[in-house]
Protein backbone atom coordinates (compact mmCIF):
# COMPACT_ATOMS: atom_id res chain seq x y z
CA UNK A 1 31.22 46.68 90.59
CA UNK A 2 29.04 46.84 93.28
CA UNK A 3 26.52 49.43 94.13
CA UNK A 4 23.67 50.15 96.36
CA UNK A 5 20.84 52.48 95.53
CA UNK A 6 19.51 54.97 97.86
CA UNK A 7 16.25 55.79 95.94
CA UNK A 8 14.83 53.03 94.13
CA UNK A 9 11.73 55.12 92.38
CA UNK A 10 14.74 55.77 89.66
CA UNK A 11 16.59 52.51 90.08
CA UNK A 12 17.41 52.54 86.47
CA UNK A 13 19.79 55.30 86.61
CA UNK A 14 21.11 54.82 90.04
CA UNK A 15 22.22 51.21 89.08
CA UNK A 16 24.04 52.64 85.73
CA UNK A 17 25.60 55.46 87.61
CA UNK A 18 27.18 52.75 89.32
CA UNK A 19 28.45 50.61 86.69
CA UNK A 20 31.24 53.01 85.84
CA UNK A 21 34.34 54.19 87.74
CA UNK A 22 37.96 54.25 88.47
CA UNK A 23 39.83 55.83 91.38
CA UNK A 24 43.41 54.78 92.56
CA UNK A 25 44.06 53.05 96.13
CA UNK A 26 46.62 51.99 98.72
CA UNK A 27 48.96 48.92 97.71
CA UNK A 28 46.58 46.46 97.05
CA UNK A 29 43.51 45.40 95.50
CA UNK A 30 40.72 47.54 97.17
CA UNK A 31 37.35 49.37 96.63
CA UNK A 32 36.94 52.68 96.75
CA UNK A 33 33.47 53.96 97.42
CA UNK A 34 31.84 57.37 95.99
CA UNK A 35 28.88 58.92 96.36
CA UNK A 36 27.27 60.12 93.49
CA UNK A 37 23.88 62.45 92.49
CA UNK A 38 22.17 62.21 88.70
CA UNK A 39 20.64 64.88 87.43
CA UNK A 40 17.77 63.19 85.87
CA UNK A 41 14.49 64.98 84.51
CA UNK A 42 12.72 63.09 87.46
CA UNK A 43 14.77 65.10 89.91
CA UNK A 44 17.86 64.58 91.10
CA UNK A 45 18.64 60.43 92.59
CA UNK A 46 21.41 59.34 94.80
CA UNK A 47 23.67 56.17 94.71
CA UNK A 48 26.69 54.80 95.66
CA UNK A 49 29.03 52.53 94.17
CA UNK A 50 32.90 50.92 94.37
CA UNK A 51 35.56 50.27 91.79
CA UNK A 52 38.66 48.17 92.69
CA UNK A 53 41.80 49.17 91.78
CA UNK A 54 45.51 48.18 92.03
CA UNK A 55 47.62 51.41 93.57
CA UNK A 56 51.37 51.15 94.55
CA UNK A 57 54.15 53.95 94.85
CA UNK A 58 57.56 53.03 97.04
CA UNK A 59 57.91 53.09 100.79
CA UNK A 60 60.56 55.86 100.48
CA UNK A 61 62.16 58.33 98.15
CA UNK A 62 65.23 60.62 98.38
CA UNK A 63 64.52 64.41 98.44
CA UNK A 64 64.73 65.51 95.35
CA UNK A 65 64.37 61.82 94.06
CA UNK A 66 62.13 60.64 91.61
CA UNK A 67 59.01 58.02 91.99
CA UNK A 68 56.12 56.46 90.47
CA UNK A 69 52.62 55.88 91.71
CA UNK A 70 50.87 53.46 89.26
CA UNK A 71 47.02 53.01 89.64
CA UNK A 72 45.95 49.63 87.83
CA UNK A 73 41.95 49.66 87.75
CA UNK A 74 40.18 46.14 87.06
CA UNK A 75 38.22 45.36 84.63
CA UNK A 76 34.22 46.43 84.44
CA UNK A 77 31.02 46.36 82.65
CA UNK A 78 27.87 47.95 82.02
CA UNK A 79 24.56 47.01 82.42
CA UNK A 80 22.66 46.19 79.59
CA UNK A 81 19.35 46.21 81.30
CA UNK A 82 18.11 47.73 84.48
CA UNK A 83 14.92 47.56 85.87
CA UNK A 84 13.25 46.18 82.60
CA UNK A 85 14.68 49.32 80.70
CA UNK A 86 17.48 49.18 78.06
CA UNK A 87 20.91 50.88 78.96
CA UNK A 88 22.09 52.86 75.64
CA UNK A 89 25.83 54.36 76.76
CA UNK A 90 27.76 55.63 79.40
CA UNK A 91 29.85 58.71 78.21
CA UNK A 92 32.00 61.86 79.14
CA UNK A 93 34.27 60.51 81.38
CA UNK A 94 35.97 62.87 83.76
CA UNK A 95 38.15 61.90 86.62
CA UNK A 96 40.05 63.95 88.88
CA UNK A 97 43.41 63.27 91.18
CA UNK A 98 45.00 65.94 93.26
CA UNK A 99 49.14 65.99 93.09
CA UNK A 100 50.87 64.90 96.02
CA UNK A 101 51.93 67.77 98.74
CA UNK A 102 55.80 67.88 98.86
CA UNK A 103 56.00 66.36 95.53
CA UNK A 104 56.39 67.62 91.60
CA UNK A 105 54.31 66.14 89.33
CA UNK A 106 56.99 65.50 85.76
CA UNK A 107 54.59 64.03 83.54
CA UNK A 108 51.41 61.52 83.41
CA UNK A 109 51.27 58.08 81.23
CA UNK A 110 47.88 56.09 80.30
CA UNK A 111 48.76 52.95 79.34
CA UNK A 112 46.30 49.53 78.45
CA UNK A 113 42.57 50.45 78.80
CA UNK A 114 39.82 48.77 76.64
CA UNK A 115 36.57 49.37 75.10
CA UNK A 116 36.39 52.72 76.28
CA UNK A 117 35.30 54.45 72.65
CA UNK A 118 37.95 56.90 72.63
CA UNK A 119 41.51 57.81 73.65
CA UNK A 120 42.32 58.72 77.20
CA UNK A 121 44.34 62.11 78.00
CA UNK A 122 45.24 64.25 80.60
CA UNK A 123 45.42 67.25 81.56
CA UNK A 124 46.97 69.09 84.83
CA UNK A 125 45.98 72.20 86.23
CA UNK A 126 46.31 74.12 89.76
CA UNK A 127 48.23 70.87 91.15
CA UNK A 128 44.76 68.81 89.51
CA UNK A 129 45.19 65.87 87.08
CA UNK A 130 42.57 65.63 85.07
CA UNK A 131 41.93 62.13 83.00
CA UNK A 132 39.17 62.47 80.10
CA UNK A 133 37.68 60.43 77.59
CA UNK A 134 34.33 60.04 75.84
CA UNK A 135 33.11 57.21 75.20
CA UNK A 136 30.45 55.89 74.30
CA UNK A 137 30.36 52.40 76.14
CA UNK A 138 27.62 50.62 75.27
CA UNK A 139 24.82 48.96 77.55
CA UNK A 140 26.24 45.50 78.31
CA UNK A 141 29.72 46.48 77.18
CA UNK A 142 32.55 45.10 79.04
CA UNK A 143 35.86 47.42 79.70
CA UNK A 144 38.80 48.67 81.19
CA UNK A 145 39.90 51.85 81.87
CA UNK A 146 43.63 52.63 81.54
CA UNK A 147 46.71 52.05 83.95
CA UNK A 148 47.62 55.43 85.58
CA UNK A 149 51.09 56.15 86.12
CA UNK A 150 51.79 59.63 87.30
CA UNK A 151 56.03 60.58 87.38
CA UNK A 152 56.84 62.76 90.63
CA UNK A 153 59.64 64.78 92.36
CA UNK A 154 60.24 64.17 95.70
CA UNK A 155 60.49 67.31 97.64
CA UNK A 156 62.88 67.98 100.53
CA UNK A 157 60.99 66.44 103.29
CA UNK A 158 57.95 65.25 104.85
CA UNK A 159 55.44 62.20 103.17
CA UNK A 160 54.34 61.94 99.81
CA UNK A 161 50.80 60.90 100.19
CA UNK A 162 48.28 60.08 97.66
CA UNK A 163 44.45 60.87 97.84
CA UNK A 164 41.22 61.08 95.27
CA UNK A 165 40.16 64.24 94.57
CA UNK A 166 36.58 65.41 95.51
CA UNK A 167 34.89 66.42 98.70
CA UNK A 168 30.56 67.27 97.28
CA UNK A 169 28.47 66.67 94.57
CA UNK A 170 29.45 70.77 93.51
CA UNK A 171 32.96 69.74 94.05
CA UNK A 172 33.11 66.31 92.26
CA UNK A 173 36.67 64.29 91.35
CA UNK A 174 34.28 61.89 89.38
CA UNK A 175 31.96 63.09 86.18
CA UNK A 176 30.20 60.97 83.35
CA UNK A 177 26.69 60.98 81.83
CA UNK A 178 24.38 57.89 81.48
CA UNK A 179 21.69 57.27 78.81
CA UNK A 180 18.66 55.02 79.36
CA UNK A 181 16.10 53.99 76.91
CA UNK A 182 12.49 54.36 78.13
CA UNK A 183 9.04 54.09 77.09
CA UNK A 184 8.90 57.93 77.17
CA UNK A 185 12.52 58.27 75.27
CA UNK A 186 16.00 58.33 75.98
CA UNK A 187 17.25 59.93 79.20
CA UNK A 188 20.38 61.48 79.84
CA UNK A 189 21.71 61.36 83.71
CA UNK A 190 24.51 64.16 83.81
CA UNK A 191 26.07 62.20 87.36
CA UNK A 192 28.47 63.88 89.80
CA UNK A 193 30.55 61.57 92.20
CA UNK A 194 33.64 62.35 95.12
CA UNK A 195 34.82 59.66 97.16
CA UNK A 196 33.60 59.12 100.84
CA UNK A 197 35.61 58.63 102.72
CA UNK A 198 38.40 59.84 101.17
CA UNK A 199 41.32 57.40 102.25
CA UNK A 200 45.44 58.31 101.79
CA UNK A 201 46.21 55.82 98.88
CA UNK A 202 49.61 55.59 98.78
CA UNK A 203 52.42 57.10 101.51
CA UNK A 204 55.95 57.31 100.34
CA UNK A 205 58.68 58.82 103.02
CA UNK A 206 60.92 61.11 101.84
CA UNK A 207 63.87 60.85 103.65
C-alpha cells in the first residue's frame, strides 16, 4: 500500500493508518485513495493512503434482472516498525458502501480473506452496507481482506452505478484503530477515512 504523510511530527501513526484498507473499484486493478485523520493524544494527524482492488459488475442488466458486483481487494500488510517505534495491532475494522440508485440490494457474501483475527459480517442499513470485523492484525502481519460480492435487483431504468461511501472525516465510509508501542506506552489512534475523490466504480445499463 502506498501512503504519504501530511504531518511527519507523528509519522508513526500516519504511516500505520495507512497500512490498512479496502474499498471496491471500476473493472480493473486500481487504487483508490482516502483521506484519513487519527485521533491521537498528540492531537489529531492527517494522511493519506491507497488500496488496490479488483471491482467488476456487467455492462448491462434487464429491468428487473439480477447482477453481481464483486470487489476482490489484494493482498496487504502491516508495518512492524515505523519510525523506530514498534507497531502492536490494527483493529475495529469498519467499512462502508452505499447501494446502488435504481437497484435492490438481495443479499451480501464475504468470501476468502486472511489473517484478519476475526470473521467478517455485514450489515445493511438506510441503503448502507456495512462490513465489520475486529481484528487484531498484528505489526508486521501480512493479510487479506475478503472478496465482496453484493447480489442486486435491477430496477426499471436508468444506470446502476457503484461508488464508496464517505464524503468527511465526521462522515467517514472507512473506520479502524491503530496501536503503537512507545517509550511513553501504547497509543491508540481511533482513524477516520472517506475516499477523495470519490470515483463511480462500476456502471451497469439497465436496459
Amino acid at each position: 500500500m502506498r501512503f504519504t504523510l501530511l504531518k511527519a511530527s507523528t509519522a508513526m501513526l500516519a504511516a500505520v493508518t495507512a497500512a490498512v484498507v479496502v474499498a471496491p473499484v471500476a473493472a480493473a486493478a486500481t487504487d483508490i485513495t482516502y483521506d484519513c485523520q487519527a485521533d491521537t493524544p498528540l492531537g489529531t494527524e492527517a494522511a493519506t493512503l491507497n488500496q488496490t482492488v479488483d471491482a467488476t459488475a456487467p455492462a448491462t442488466v434487464a429491468p428487473g434482472g439480477t447482477l453481481d458486483v464483486v470487489v476482490d481487494p489484494a493482498p496487504n500488510s502491516v508495518p512492524a516498525e515505523v519510525a523506530g517505534y514498534e507497531v502492536d495491532n490494527v483493529n475495529t475494522f469498519s467499512l462502508k458502501v452505499p447501494v446502488p440508485t435504481n437497484a435492490t440490494l438481495t443479499g451480501v457474501d464475504l468470501t476468502g480473506g486472511a489473517g484478519l483475527g476475526g470473521d467478517p459480517t455485514w450489515t445493511e442499513s438506510g441503503g448502507v452496507v456495512t462490513v465489520t470485523f475486529p481484528g487484531p492484525i498484528a505489526g508486521g502481519a501480512t493479510f487479506e481482506l475478503p472478496t465482496i460480492t453484493a447480489h442486486l435487483t435491477a430496477g426499471a431504468s436508468g444506470a446502476i452505478e457503484s461508488t464508496l461511501y464517505g464524503t468527511s472525516y465526521d462522515d467517514a465510509g472507512l473506520t479502524f484503530t491503530t496501536v503503537v508501542s512507545t517509550f511513553i506506552g501504547d497509543i491508540s489512534a481511533p482513524t477516520a477515512c472517506f475516499p477523495n475523490p470519490n470515483p463511480v466504480l462500476t456502471s451497469t445499463t439497465i436496459a
